[in-house]
Protein backbone atom coordinates (compact mmCIF):
# COMPACT_ATOMS: atom_id res chain seq x y z
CA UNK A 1 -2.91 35.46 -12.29
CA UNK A 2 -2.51 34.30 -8.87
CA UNK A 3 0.88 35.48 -6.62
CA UNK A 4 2.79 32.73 -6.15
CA UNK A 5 2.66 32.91 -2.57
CA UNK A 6 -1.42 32.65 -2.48
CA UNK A 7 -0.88 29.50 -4.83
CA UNK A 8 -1.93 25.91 -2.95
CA UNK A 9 0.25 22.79 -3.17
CA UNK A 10 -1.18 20.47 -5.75
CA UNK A 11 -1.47 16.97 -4.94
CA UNK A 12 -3.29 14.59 -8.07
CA UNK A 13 -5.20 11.78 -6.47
CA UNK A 14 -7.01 11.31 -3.35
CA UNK A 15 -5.96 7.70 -2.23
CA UNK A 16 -4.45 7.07 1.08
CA UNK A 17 -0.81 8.73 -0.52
CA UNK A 18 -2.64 11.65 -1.80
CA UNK A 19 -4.69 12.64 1.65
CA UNK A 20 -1.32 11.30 3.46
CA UNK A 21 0.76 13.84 1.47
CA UNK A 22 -2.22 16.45 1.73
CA UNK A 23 -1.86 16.20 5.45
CA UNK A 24 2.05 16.27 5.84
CA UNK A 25 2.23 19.38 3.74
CA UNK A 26 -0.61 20.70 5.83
CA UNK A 27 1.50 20.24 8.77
CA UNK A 28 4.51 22.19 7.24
CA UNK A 29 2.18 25.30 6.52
CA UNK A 30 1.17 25.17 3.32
CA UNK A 31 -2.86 25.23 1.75
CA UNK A 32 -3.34 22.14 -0.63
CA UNK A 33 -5.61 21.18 -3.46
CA UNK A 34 -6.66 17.33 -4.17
CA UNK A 35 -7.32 16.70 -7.72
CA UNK A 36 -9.32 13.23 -7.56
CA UNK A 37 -10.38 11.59 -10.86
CA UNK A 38 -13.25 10.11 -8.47
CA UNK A 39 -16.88 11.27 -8.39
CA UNK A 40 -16.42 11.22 -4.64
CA UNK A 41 -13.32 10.43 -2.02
CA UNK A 42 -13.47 6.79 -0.78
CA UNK A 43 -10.82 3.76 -1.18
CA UNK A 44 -12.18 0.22 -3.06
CA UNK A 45 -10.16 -2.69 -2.10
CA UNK A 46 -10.78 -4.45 1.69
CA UNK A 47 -8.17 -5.37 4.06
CA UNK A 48 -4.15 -3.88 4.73
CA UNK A 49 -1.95 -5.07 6.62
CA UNK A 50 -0.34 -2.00 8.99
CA UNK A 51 3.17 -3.24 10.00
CA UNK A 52 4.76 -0.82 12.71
CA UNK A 53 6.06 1.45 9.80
CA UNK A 54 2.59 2.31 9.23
CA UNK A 55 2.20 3.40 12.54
CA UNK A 56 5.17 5.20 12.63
CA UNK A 57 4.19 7.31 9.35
CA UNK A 58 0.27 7.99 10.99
CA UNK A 59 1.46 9.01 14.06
CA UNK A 60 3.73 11.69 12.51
CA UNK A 61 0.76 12.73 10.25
CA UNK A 62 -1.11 13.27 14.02
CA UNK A 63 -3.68 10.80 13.50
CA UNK A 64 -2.27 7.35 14.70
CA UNK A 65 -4.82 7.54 17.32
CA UNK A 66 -7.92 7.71 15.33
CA UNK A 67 -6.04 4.84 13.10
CA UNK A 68 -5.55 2.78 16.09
CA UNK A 69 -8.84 2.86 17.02
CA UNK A 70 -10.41 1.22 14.10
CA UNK A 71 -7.23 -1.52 13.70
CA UNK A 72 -7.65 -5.06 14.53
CA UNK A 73 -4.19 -6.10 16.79
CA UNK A 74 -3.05 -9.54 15.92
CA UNK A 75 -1.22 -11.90 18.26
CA UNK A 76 1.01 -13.45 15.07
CA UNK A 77 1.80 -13.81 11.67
CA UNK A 78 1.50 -17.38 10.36
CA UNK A 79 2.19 -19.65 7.38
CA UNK A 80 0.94 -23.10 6.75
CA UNK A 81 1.44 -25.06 3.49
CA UNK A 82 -1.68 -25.24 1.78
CA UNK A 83 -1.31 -28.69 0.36
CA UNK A 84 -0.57 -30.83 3.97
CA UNK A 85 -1.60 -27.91 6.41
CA UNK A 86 2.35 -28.28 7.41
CA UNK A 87 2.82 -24.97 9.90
CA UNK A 88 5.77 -23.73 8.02
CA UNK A 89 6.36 -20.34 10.28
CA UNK A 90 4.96 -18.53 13.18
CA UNK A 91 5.62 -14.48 13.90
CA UNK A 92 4.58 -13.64 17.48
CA UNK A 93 3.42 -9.88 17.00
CA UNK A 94 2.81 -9.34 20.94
CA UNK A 95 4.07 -7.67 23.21
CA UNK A 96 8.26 -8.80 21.99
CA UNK A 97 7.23 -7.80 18.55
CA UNK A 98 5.96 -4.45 19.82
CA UNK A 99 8.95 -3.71 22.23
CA UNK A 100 11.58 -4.49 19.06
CA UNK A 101 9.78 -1.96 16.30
CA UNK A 102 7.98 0.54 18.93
CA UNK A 103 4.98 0.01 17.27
CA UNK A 104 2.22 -3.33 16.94
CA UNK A 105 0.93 -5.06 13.61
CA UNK A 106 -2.27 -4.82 12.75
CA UNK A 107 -4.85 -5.40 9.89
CA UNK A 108 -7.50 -2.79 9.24
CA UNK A 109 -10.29 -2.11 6.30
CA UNK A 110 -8.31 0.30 3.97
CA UNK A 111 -11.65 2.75 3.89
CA UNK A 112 -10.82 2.85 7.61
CA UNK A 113 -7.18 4.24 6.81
CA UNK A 114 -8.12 6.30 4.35
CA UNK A 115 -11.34 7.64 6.99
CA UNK A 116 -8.66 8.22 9.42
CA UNK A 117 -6.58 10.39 6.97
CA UNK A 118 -9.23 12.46 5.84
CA UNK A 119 -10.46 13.15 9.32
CA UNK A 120 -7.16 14.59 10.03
CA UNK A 121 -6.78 16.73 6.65
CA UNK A 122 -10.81 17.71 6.78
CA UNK A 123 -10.11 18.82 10.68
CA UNK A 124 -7.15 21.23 9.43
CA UNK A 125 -9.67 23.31 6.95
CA UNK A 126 -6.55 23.72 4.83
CA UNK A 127 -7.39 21.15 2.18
CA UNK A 128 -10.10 21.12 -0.45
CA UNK A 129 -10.31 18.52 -3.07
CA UNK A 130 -12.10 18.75 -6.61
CA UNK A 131 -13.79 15.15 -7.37
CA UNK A 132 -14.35 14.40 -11.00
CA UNK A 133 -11.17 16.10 -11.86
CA UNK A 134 -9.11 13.66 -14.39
CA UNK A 135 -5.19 15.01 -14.98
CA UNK A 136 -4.55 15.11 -18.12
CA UNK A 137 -1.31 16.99 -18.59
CA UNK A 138 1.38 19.44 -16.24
CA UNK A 139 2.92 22.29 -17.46
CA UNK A 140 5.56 24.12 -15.78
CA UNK A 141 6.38 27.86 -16.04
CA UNK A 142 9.10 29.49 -13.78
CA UNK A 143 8.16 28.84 -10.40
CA UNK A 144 4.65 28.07 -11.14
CA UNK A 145 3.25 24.27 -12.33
CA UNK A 146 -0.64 23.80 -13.92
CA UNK A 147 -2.25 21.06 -13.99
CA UNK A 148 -5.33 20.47 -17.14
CA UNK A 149 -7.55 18.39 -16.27
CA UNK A 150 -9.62 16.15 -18.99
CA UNK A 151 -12.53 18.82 -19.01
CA UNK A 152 -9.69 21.57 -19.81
CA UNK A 153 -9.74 23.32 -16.88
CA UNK A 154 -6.01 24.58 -15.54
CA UNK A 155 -5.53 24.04 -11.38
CA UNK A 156 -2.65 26.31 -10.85
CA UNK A 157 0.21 25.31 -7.60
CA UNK A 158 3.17 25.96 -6.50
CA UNK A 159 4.31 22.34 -6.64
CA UNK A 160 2.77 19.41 -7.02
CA UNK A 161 2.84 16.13 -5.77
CA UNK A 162 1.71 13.02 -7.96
CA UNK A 163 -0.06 10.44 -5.69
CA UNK A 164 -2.08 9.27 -8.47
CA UNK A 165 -1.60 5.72 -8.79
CA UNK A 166 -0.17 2.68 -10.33
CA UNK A 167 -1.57 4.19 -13.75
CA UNK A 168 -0.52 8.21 -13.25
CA UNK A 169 -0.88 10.27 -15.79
CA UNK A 170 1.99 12.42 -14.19
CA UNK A 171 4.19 9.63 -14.37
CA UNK A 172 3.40 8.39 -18.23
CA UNK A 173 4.41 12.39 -19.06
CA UNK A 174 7.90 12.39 -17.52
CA UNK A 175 8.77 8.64 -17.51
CA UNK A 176 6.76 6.98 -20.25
CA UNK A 177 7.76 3.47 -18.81
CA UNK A 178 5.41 0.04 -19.56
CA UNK A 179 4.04 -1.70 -16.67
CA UNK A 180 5.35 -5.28 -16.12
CA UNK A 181 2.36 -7.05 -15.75
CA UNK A 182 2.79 -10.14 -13.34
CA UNK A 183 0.35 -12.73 -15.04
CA UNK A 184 -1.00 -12.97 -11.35
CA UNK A 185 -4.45 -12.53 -10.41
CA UNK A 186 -5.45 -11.41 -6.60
CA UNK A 187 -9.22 -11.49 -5.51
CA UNK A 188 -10.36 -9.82 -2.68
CA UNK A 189 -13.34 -9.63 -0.68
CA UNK A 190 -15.24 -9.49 3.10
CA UNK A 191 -17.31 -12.20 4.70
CA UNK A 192 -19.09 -12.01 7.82
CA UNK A 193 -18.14 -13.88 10.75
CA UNK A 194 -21.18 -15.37 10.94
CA UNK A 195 -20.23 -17.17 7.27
CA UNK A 196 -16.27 -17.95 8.31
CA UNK A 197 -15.23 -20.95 9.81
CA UNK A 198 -15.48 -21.31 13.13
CA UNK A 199 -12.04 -23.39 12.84
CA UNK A 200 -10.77 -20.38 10.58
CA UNK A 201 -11.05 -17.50 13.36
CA UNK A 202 -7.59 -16.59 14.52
CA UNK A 203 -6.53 -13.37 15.56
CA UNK A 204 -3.60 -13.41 12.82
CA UNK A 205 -2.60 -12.69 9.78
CA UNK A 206 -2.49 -15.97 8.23
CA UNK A 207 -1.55 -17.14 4.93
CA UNK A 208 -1.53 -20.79 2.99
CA UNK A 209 1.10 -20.99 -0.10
CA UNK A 210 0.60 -23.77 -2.68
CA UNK A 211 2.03 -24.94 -5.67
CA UNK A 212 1.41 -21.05 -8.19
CA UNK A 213 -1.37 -19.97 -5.64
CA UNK A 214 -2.12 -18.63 -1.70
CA UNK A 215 -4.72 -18.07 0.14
CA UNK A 216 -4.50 -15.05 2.89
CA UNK A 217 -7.13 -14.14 6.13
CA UNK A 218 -7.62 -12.24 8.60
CA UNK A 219 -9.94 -10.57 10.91
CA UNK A 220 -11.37 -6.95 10.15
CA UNK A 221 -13.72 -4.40 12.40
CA UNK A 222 -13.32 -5.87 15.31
CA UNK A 223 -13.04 -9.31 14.20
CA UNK A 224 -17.28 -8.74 12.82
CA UNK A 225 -15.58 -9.55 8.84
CA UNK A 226 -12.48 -11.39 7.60
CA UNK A 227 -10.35 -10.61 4.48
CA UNK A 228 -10.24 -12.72 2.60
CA UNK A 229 -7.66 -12.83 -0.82
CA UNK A 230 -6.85 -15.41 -2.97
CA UNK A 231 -4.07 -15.71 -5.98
CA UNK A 232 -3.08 -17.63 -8.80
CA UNK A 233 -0.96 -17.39 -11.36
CA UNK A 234 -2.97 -17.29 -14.68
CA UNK A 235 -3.15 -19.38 -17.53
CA UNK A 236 -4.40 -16.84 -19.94
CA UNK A 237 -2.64 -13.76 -20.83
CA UNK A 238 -3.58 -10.74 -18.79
CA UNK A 239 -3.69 -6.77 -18.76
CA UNK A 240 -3.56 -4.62 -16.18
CA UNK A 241 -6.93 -4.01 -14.29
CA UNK A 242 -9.39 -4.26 -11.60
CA UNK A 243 -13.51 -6.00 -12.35
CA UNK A 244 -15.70 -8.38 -11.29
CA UNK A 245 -14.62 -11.68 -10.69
CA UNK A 246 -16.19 -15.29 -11.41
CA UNK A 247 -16.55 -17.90 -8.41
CA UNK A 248 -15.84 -20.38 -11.00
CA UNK A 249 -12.70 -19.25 -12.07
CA UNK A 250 -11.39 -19.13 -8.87
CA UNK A 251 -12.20 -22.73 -8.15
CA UNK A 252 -10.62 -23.76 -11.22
CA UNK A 253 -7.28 -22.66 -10.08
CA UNK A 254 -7.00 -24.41 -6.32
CA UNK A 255 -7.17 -28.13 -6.68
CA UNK A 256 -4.86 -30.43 -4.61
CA UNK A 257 -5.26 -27.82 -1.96
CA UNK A 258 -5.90 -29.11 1.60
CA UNK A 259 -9.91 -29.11 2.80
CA UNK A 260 -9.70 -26.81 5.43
CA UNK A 261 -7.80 -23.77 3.45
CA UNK A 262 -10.17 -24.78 0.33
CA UNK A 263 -12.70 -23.84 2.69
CA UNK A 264 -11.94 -19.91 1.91
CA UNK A 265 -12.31 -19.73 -2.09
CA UNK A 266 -16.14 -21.45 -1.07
CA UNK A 267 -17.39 -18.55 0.88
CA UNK A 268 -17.35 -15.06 -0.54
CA UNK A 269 -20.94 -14.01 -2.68
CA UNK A 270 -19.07 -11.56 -4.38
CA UNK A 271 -15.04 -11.06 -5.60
CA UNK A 272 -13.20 -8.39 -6.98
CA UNK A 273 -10.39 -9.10 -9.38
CA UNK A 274 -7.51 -7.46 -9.57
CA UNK A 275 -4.59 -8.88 -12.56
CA UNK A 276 -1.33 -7.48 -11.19
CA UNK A 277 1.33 -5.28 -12.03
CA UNK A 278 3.96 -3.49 -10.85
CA UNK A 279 7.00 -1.29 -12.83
CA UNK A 280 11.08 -1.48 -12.77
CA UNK A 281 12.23 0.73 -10.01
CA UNK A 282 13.24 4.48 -11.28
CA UNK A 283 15.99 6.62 -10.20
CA UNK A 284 14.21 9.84 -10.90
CA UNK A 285 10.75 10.71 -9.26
CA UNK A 286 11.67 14.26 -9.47
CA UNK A 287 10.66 16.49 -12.70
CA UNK A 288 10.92 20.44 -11.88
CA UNK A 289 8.28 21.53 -9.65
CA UNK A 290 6.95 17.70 -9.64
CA UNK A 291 7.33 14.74 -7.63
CA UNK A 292 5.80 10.93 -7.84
CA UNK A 293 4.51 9.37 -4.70
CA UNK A 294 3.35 6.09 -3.39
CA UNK A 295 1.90 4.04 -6.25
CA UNK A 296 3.16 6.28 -9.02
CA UNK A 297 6.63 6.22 -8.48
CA UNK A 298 6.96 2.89 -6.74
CA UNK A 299 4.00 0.24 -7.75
CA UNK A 300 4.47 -3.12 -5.97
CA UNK A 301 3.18 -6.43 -6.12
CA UNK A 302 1.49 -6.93 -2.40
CA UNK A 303 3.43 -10.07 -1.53
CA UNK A 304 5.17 -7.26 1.75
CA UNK A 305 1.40 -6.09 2.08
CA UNK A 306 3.34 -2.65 1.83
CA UNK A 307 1.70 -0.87 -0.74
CA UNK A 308 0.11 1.81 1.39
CA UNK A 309 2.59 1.51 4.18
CA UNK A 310 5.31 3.02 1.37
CA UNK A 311 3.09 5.68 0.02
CA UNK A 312 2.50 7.18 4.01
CA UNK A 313 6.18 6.70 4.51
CA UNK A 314 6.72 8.91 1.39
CA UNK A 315 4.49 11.13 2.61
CA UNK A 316 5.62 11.77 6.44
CA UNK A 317 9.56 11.86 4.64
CA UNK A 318 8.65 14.31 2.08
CA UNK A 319 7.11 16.91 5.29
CA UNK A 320 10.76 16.12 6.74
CA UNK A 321 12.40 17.27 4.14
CA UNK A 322 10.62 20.21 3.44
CA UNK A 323 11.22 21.23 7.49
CA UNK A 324 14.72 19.89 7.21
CA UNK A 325 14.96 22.68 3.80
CA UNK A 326 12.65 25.63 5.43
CA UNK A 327 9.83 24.50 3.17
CA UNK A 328 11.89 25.13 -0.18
CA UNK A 329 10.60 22.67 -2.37
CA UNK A 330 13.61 22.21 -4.43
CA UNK A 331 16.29 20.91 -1.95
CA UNK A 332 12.98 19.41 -0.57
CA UNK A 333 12.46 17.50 -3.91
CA UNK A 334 16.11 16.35 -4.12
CA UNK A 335 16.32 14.71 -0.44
CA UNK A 336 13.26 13.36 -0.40
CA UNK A 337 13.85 11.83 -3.63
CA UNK A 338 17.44 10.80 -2.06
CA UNK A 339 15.63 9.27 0.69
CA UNK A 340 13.18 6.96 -0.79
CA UNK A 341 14.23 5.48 -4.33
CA UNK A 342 16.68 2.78 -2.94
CA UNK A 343 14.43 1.59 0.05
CA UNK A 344 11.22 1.54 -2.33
CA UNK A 345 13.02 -0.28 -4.91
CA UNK A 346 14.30 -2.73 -1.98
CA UNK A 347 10.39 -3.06 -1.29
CA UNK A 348 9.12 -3.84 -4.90
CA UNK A 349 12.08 -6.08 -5.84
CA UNK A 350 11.54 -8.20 -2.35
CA UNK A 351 7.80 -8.15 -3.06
CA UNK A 352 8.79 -10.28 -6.09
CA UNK A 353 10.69 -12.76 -4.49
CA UNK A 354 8.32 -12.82 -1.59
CA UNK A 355 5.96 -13.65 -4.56
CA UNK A 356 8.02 -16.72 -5.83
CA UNK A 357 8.73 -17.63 -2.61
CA UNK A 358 5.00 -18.05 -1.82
CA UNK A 359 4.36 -19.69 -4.57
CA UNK A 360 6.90 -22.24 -4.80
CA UNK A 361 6.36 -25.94 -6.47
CA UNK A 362 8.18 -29.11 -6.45
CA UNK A 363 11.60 -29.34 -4.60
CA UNK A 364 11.38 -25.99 -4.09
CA UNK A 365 8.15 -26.18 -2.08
CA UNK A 366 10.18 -28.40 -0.08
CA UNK A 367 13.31 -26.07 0.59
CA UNK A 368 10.90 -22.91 1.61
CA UNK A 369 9.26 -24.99 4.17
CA UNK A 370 12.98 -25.95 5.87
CA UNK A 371 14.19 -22.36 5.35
CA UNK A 372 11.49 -20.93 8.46
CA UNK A 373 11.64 -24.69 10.43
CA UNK A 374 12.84 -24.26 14.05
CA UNK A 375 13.52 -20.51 13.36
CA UNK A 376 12.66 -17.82 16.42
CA UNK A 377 10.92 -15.16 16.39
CA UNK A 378 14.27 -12.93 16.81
CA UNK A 379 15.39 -14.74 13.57
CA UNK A 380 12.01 -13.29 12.33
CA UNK A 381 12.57 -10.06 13.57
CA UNK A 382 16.11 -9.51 12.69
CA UNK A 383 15.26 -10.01 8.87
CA UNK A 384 12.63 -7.56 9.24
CA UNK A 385 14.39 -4.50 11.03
CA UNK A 386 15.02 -2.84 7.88
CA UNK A 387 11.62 -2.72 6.76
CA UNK A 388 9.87 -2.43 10.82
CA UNK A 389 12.55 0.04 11.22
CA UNK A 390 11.57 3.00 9.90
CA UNK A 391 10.45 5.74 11.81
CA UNK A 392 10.09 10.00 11.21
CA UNK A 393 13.56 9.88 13.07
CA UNK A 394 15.14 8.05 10.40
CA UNK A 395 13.64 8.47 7.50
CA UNK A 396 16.22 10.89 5.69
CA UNK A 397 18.96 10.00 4.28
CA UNK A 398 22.71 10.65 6.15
């Protein structure tokens, strides 16, 4: 058996929270090992959003640079009403934004994070990752956990960290908890430039909310693609999971929309669909020499567009912690766990008013639309300091 002090850091999964986490605890000293159920390392999906939180986490993982490069910098954030094309709110993200958070918005392919993120752990020579490896099950004994995979075979750590996703097997051990499926549907996908409206081309994040439904674009790669996401609320009952979508069933979901945001659910060749979920906010993401992270101890609904923000931010606060506590992964454990449950449950329960919010019918329609009429941007910005906020600096908790 293995000393303790030649054992790695286990981290299960090798999504943007798992190579994030790989990296911070890189950065405090310690050798890691990636369990990824994946044949091979890569992120599905298409666009992010990167608020300046997101910044703030990559540049304390030391590679908001090579992040920043492949971002697209938009000049606002803006909402019109997809049934009238009433502009119901505008969010300059210039240069005012920038000088408020310390940091810009951005959208960005999420391979492109996740590239960034493995550049920086592959460059450290301190991380190696085992594809095709499927946790099944931890075990902890004294100061040692083990991980068995689905093939049998034990990974032995000194810790680890489970970044494996809004379905972890860590966290179905030690929690057991059901997912609360949202009866909403998201589908994503990437069209060329040359195949987006001309009259559709802004350099922002822009979304259209309608009666149960919204439509969301914005440029990627240097403006070459555009993101492109739709949702609905469904009329048949749904289950957790991610396939291939149907054209048709999209269009059966969006009349009464206005021409020129109906314009979007005509152009992609090819959707993924994704029936969402998230879970009731938890307490305890601690269990002995184990931890959750990102997506397994916090799923959202992406109505913030914070998923992978969180999981980086849990990430970069976890490495402070372990500084803050001389790399002693207990008192680690505790503060970081101190530090994170009530502003990730603030996330996920805002998400699902953001949700309802969006989606808002009737009067109610009516009442969103007055709520953002006339407001300024340091309205805007006020009601987002405590998410924009967050920095390295002040990401434990007092």
């Amino acid at each position: 058996m293995a000393t303790t002090a030649s054992l790695p850091v286990l981290v299960a999964g090798g999504g943007i929270g798992g190579i994030a986490t790989a990296l911070a605890l890189v950065r405090r000293g310690f050798d890691v090992q990636v369990l990824e159920q994946a044949s091979q390392l890569g992120e599905i999906g298409a666009g992010i959003q990167l608020g300046p939180n997101a910044f703030a986490a990559l540049d304390a993982l030391g590679i908001g640079e090579i992040a920043r490069a492949r971002a697209v910098y938009t000049d606002e954030m803006v909402m019109h009403d997809a049934l009238d094309e009433t502009l119901v709110g505008r969010i300059p993200t210039g240069e005012a934004f920038q000088q408020r958070f310390g940091n810009p918005y951005a959208v960005i392919h999420r391979a492109d994070v996740h590239g960034a993120l493995l550049q920086g752990a592959q460059a450290t020579g301190r991380v190696q990752v085992a594809t095709g490896t499927q946790v099944q099950r931890v075990e902890q004994v004294g100061d040692t956990v083990t991980v068995v995979d689905a093939a049998g075979k034990r990974h032995e750590g000194i810790a680890l960290i489970a970044a494996d996703g809004v379905k972890s097997a860590v966290r179905r051990q030690y929690v057991g908890d059901a997912a609360r499926v949202s009866g909403h549907v998201v589908y994503r996908a990437v069209v060329d430039r040359e195949d987006f409206p001309a009259d559709l081309r802004w350099n922002a994040a822009s979304i259209w909310v309608g009666p149960n439904c919204h439509l969301v674009h914005y440029p990627l790669r240097g403006g070459e693609q555009y993101n492109v996401v739709v949702t609905f609320h469904s009329r048949e009952p749904e289950e957790w999971s991610v396939r291939e979508g149907s054209r048709a069933e999209v269009l059966s979901y969006f009349d009464g929309i206005c021409a020129r945001a109906r314009q979007l659910i005509e152009l992609p060749k090819d959707w993924k669909r994704w029936a969402t979920a998230d879970r009731e906010p938890i307490a305890h993401w601690v269990h002995g020499h184990a931890a959750l992270l990102g997506d397994a101890a916090h799923p959202t609904l992406q109505y913030l567009a914070q998923g992978a923000c969180m999981a980086m931010e849990d990430a970069v606060t976890l490495g402070e912690a372990l500084r803050v506590h001389d790399n002693r992964f207990d008192p680690a454990f505790a503060l970081y766990q101190k530090s994170r449950v009530a502003r990730t449950a603030r996330v996920v329960l805002s998400a699902r008013e953001m949700g309802r919010i969006f989606h808002a019918k009737g009067v109610e329609r009516l009442v969103r639309n007055d709520l953002w009429t006339g407001r300024t941007p340091e309205r805007f910005y006020d009601a987002m300091q405590w998410l924009y906020g967050w920095t390295a600096g002040n990401c434990l908790a007092r």
